[in-house]
Protein backbone atom coordinates (compact mmCIF):
# COMPACT_ATOMS: atom_id res chain seq x y z
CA UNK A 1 104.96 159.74 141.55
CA UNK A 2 104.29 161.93 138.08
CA UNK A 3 102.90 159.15 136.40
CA UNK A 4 99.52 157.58 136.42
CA UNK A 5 96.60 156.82 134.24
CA UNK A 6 94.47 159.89 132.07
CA UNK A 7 90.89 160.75 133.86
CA UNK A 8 87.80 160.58 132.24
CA UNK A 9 87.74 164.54 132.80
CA UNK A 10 91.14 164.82 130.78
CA UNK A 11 89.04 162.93 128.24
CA UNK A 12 86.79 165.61 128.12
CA UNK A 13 89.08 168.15 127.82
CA UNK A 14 91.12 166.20 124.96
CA UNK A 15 87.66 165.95 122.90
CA UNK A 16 86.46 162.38 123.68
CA UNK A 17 82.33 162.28 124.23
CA UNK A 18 80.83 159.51 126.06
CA UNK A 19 79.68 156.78 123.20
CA UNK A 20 80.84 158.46 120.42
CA UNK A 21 84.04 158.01 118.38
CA UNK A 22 86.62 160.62 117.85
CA UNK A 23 90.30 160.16 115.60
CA UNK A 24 90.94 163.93 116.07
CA UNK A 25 92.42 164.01 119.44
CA UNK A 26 96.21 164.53 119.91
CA UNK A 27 95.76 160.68 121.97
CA UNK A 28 94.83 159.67 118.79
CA UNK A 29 98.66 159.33 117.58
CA UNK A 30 99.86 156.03 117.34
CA UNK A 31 96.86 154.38 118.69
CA UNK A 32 96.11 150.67 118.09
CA UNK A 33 93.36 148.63 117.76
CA UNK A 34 93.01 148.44 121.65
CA UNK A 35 90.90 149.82 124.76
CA UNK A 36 92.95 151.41 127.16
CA UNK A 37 91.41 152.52 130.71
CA UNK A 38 91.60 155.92 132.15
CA UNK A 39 92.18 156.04 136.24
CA UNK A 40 88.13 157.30 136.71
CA UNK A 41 85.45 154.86 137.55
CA UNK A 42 82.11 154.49 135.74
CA UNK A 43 79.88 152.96 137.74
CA UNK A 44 79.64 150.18 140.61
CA UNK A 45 77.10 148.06 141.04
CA UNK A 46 76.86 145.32 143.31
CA UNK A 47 79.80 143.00 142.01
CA UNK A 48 79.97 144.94 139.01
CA UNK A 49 83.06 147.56 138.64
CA UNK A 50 83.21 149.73 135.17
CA UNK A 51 85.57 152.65 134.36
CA UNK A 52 85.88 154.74 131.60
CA UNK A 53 88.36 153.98 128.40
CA UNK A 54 88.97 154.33 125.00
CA UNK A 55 89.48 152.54 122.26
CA UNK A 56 92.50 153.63 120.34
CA UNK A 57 91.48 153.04 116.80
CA UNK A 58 88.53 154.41 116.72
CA UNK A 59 88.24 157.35 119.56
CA UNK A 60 85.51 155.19 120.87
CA UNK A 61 85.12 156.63 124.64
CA UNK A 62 82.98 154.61 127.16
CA UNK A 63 82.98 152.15 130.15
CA UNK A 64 83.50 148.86 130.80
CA UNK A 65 83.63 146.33 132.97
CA UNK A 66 86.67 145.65 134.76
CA UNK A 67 86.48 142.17 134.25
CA UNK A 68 87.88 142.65 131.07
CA UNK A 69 90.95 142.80 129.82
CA UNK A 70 92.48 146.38 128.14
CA UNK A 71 96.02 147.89 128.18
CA UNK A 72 96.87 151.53 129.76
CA UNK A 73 98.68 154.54 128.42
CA UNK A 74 100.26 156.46 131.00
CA UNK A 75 100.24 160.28 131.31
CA UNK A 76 102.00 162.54 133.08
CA UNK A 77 101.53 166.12 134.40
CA UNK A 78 103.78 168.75 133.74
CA UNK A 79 104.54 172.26 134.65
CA UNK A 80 103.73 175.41 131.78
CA UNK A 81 107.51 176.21 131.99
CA UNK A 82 108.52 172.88 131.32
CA UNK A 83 110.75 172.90 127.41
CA UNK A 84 109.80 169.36 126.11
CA UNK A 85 111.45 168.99 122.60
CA UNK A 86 112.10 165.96 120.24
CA UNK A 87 109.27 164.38 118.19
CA UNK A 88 108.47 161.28 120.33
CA UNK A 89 109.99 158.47 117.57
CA UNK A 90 112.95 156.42 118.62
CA UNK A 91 115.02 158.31 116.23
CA UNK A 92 114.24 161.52 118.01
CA UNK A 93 112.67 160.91 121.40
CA UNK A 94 110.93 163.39 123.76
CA UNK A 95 113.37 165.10 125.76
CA UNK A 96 112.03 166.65 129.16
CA UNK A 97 114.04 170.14 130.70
């Protein structure tokens, strides 16, 4: 129940800006050449459903339709008094206390 997809305001806060591109972000690590979809809508329109993702090699943040196909990253929410240590690679994973 601690898991789920980024929002478009965690986006924001992590230095994405609607149509522009951005490598800088700590999201930025290990990204691929591939749009992944945050959890917040974009717009509706009739028929027409778009939320807001990124596109991992290039920062690119924006919306599109959910007629397409893209991959998600999950995210999840932590307490400030949460020790995570490790470096994330599979020789020496995240470890969560």
């Amino acid at each position: 129940s601690k898991v789920g997809l980024i929002t478009a305001d965690e986006l924001a806060l992590a230095g994405y800006a609607f149509n522009t591109n951005n490598t800088t972000t700590y999201l930025q690590e290990n990204a691929t050449d591939t749009y992944w979809w945050s959890l917040s809508p974009n717009f509706f329109n009739g028929g027409n459903a778009s939320v807001w993702n990124v596109l991992g090699s290039n920062g690119h943040f924006g919306g599109n339709s959910v007629y397409d196909a893209r991959a998600v990253r999950p995210a999840i929410s932590l307490l400030s008094n949460v020790l995570v240590t490790g470096s994330g690679t599979s020789e020496d994973p995240y470890i969560v206390k």
